[in-house]
N, C-alpha and C. Protein backbone atom coordinates (compact mmCIF):
# COMPACT_ATOMS: atom_id res chain seq x y z
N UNK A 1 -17.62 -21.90 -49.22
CA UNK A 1 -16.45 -21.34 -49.87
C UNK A 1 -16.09 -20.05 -49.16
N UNK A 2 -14.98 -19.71 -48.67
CA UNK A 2 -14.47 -18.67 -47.90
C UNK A 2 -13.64 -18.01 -49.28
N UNK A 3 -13.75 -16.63 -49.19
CA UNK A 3 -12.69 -15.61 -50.30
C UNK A 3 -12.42 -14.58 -49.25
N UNK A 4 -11.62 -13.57 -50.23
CA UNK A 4 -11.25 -12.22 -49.91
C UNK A 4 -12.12 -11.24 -50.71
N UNK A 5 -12.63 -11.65 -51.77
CA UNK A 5 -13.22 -11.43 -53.02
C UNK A 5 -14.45 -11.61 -53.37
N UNK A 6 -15.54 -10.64 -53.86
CA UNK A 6 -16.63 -10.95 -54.98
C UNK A 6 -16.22 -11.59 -55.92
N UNK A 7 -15.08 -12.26 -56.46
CA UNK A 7 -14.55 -12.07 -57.97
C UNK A 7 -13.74 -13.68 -57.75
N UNK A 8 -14.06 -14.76 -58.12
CA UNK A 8 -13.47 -15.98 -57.79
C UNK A 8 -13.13 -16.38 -59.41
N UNK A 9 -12.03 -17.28 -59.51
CA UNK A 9 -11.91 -18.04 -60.61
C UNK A 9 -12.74 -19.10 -60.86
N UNK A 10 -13.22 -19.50 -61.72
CA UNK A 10 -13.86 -20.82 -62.38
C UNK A 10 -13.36 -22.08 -61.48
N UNK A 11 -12.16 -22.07 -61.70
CA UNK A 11 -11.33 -23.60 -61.16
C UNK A 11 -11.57 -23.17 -59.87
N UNK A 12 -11.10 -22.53 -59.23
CA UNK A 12 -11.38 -22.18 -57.46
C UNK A 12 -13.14 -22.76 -57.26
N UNK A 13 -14.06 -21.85 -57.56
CA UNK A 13 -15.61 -21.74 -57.53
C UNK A 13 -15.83 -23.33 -57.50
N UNK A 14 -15.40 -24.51 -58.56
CA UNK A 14 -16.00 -25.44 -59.02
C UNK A 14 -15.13 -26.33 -57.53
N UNK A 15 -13.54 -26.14 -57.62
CA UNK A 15 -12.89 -27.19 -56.54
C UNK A 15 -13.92 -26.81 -54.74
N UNK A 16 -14.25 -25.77 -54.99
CA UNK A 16 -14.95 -25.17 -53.48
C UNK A 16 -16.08 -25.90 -53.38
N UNK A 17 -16.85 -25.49 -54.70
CA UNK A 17 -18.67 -26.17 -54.64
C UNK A 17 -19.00 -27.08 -55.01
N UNK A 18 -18.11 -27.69 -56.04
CA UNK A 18 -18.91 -28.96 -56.91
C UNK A 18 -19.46 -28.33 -57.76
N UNK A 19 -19.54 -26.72 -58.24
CA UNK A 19 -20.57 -26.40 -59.51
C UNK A 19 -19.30 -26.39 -60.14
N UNK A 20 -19.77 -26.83 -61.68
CA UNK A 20 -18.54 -26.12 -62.62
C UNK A 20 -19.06 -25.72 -63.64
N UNK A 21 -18.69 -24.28 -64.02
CA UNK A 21 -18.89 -23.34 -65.30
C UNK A 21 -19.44 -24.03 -66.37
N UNK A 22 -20.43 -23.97 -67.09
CA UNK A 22 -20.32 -24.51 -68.51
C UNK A 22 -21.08 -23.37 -69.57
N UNK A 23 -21.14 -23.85 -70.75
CA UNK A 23 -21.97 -23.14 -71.73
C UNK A 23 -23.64 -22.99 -71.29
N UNK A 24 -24.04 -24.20 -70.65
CA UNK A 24 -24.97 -24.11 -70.47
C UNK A 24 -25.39 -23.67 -68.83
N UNK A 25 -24.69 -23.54 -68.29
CA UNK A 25 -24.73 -22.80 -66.69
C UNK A 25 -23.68 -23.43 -66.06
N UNK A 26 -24.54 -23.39 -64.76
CA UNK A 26 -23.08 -24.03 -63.51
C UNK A 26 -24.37 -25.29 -63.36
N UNK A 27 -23.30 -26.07 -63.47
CA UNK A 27 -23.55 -27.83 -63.39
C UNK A 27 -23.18 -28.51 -62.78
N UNK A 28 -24.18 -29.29 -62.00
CA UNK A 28 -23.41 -30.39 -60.97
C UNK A 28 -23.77 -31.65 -61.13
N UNK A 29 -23.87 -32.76 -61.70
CA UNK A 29 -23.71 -34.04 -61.63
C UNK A 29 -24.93 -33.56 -62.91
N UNK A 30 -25.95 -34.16 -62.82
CA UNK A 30 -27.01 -33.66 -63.72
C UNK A 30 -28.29 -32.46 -63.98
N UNK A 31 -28.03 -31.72 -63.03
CA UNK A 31 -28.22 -30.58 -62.95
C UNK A 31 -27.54 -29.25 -63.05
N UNK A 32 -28.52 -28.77 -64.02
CA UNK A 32 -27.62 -27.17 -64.46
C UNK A 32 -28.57 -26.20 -64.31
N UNK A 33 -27.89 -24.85 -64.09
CA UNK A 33 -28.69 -23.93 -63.66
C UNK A 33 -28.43 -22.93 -64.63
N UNK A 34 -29.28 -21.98 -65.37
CA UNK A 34 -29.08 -20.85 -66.19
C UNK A 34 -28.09 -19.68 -65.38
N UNK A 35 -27.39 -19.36 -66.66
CA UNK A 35 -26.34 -18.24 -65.77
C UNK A 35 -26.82 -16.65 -66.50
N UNK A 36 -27.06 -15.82 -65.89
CA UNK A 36 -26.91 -14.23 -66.74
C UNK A 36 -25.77 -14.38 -67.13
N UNK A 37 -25.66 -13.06 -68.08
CA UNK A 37 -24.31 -12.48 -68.53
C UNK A 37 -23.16 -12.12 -67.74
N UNK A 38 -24.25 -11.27 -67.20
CA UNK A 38 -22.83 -10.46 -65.80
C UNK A 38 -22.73 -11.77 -64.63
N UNK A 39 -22.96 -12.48 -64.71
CA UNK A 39 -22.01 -13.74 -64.06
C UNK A 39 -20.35 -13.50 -63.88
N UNK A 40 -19.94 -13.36 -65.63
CA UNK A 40 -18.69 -13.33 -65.35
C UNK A 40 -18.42 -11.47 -64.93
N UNK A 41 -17.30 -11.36 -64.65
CA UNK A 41 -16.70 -10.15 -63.97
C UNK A 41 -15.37 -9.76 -65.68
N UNK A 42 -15.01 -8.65 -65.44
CA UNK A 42 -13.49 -8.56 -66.27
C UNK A 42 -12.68 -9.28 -65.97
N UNK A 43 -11.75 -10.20 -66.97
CA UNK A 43 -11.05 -11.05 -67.25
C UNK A 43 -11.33 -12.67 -67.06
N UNK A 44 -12.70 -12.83 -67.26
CA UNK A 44 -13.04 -14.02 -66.82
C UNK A 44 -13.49 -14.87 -65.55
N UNK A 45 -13.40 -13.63 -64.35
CA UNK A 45 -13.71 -14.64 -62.96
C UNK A 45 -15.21 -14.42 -63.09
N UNK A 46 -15.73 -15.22 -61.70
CA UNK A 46 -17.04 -14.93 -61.87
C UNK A 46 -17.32 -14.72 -60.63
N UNK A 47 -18.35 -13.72 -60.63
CA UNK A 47 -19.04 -12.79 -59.51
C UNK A 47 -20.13 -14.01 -58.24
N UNK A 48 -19.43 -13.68 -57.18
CA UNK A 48 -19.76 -14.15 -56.48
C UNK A 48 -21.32 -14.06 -56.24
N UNK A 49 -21.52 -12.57 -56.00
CA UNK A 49 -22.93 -11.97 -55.97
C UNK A 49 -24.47 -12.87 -56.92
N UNK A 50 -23.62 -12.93 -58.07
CA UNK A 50 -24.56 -13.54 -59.13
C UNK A 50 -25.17 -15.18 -58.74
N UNK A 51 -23.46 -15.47 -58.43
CA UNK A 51 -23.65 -17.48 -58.42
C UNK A 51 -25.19 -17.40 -56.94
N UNK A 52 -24.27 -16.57 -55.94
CA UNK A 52 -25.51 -17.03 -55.06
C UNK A 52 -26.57 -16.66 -55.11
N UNK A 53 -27.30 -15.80 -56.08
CA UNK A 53 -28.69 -16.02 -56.10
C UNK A 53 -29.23 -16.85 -57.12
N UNK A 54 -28.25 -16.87 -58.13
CA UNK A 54 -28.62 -17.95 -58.93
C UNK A 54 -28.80 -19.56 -58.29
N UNK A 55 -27.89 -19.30 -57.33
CA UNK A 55 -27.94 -20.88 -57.19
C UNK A 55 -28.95 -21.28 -55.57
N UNK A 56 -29.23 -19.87 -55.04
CA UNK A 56 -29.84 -20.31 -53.78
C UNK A 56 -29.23 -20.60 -52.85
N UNK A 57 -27.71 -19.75 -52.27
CA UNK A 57 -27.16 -20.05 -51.57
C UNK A 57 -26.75 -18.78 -51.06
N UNK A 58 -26.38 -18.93 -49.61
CA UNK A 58 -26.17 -17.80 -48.97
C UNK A 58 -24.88 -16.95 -49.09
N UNK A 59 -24.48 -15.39 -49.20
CA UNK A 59 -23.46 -14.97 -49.25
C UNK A 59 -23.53 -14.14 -47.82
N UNK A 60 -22.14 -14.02 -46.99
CA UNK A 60 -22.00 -13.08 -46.22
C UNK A 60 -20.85 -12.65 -45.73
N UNK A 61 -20.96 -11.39 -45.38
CA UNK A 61 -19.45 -10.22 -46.03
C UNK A 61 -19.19 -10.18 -44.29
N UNK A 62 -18.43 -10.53 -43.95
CA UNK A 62 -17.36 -10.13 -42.85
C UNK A 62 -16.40 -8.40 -43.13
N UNK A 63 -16.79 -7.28 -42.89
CA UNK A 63 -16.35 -6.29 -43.60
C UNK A 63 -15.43 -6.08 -42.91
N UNK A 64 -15.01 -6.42 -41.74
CA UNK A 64 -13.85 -5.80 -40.58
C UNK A 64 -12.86 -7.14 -40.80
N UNK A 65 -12.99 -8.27 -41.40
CA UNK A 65 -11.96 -8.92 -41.65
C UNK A 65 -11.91 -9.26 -43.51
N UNK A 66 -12.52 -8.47 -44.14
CA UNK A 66 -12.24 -8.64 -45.50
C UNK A 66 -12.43 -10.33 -46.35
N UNK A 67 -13.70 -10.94 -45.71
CA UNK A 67 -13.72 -12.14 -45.56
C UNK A 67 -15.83 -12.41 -46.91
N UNK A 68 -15.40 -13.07 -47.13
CA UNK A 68 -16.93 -13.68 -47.81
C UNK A 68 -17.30 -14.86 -47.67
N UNK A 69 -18.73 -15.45 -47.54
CA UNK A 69 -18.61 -16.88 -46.79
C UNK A 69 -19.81 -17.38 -48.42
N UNK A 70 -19.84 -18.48 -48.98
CA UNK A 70 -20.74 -18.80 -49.62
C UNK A 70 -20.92 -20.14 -49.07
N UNK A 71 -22.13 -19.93 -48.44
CA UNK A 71 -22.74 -21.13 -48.30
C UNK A 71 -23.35 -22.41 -49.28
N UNK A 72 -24.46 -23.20 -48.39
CA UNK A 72 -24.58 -24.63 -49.99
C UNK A 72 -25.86 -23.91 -50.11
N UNK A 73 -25.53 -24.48 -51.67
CA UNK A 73 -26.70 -24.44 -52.49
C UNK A 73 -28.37 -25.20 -52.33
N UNK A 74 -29.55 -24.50 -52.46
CA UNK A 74 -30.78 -24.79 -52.50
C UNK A 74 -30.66 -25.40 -53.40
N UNK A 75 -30.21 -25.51 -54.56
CA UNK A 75 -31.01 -26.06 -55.95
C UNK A 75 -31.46 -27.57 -55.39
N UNK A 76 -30.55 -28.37 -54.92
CA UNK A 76 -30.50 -29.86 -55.14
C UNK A 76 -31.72 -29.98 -53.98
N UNK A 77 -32.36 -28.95 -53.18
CA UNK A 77 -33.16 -29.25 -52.21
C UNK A 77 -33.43 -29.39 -50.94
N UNK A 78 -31.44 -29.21 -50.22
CA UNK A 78 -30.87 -29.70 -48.85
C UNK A 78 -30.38 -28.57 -48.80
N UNK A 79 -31.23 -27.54 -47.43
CA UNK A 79 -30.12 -26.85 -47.42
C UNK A 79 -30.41 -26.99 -45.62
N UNK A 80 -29.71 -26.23 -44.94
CA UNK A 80 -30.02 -25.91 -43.32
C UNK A 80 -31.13 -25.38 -43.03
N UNK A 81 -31.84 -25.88 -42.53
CA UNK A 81 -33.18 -25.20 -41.82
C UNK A 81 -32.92 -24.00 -40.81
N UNK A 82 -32.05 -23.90 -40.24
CA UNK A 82 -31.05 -22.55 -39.59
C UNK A 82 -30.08 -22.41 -39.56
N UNK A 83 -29.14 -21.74 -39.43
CA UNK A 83 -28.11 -21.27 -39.14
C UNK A 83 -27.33 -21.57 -37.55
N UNK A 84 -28.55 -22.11 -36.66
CA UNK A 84 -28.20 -22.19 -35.02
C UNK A 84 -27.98 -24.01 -35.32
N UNK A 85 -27.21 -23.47 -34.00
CA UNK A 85 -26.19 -24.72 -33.96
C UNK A 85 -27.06 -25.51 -33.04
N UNK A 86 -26.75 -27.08 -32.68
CA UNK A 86 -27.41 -27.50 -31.42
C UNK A 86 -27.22 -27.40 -30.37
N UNK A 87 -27.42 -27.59 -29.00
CA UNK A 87 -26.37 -27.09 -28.02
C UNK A 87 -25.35 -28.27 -27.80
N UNK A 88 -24.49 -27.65 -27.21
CA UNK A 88 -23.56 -28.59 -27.20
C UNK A 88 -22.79 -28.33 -25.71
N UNK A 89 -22.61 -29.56 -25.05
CA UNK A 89 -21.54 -29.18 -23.81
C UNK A 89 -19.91 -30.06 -23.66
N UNK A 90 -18.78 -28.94 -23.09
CA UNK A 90 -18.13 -30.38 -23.22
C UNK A 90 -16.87 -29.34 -22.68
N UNK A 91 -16.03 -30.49 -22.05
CA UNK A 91 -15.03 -30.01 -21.18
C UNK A 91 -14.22 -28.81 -21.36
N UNK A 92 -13.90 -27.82 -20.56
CA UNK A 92 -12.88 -26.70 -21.69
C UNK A 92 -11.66 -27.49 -21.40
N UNK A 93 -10.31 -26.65 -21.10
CA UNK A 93 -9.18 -26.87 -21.45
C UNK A 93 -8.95 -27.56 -19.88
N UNK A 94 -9.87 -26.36 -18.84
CA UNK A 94 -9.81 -26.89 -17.56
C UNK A 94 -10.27 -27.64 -16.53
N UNK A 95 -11.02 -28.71 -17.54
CA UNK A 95 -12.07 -29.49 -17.46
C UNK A 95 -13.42 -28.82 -16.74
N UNK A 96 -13.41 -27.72 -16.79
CA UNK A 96 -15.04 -26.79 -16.07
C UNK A 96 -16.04 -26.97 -17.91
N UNK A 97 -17.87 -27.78 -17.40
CA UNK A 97 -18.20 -27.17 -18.70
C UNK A 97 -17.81 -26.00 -19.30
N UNK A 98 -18.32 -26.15 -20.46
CA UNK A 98 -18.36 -24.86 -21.38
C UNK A 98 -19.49 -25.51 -22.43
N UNK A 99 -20.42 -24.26 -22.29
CA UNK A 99 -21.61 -24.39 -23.41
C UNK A 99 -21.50 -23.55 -24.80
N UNK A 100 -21.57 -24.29 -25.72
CA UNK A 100 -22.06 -23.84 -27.30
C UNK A 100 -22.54 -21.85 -26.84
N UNK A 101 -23.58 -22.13 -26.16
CA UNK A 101 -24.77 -21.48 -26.13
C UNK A 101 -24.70 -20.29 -25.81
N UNK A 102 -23.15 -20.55 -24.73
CA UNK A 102 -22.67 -19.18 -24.17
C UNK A 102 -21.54 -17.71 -25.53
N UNK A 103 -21.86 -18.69 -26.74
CA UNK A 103 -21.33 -17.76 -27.31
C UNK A 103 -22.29 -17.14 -28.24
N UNK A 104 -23.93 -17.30 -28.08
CA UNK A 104 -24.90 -16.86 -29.29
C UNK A 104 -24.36 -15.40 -29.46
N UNK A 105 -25.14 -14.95 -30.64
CA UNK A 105 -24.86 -13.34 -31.10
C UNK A 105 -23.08 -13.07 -31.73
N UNK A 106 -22.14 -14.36 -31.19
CA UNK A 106 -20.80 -14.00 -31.77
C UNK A 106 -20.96 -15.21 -32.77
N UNK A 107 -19.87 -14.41 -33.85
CA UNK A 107 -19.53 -15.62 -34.73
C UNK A 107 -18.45 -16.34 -34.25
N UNK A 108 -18.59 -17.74 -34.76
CA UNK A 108 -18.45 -18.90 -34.27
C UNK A 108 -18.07 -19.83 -35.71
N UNK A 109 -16.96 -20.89 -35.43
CA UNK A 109 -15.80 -21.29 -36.33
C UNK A 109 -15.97 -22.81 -35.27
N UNK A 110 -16.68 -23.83 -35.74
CA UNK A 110 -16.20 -25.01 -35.32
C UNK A 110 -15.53 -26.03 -35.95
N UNK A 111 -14.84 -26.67 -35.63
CA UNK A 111 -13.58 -27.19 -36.25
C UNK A 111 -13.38 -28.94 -35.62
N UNK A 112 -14.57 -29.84 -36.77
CA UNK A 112 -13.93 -30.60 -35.88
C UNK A 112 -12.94 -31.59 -36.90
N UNK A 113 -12.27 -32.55 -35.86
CA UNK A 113 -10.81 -33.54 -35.90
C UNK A 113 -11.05 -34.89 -35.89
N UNK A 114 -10.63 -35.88 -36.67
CA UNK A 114 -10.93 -37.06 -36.15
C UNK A 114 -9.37 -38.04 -36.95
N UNK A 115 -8.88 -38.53 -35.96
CA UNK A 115 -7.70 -39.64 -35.92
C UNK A 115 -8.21 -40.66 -37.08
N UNK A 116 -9.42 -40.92 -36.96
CA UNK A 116 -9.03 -41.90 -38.70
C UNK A 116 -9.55 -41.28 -39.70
């Protein structure tokens, strides 16, 4: 889930993750997780900060682009064993390789496309 915000709506949070709000926590198919109080924020959103430790998932603040990243959740058991990518090679624009590898230490946005 990408924001601008600590502070997400319910409907946003649940269409992003698959968790959705309930009385009894944030719930996903048959699993629910206990929520604290300060979960929610003033006027009803709920705090980003909270969901991800509650739920075992990673948060991280981009501060020079005003950006928050929430990653997937531990609970269900699957999460990434790292963060590093595999390597990867493959034509640039000018058909010269270009490696994954040559961009470690920067962040990195892969995007892929597929016709069907």
């Amino acid at each position: 889930m990408l924001t601008t915000s600590l502070e997400v709506e319910p409907a946003a949070f649940e269409a992003a993750t698959g968790w959705a709000i309930k009385p009894e926590g944030a719930c996903r198919g048959d699993v629910c997780v206990p929520l604290p109080d300060d979960v929610r924020a003033d006027g009803g959103s709920l705090r980003l900060d909270v969901l991800a430790e509650r739920l075992g998932a990673p948060l991280v603040h981009d501060e020079q682009r005003g950006r928050y990243a929430l990653g997937p959740s531990t609970v269900s058991g699957r999460a990434l064993a790292t963060a590093e990518a595999p390597e990867l090679e493959l034509p640039d624009a000018n058909g010269n390789p270009f490696r994954l590898s040559s961009l470690r230490g920067r962040k990195v946005l892969l995007v892929a496309w597929a016709s069907w």
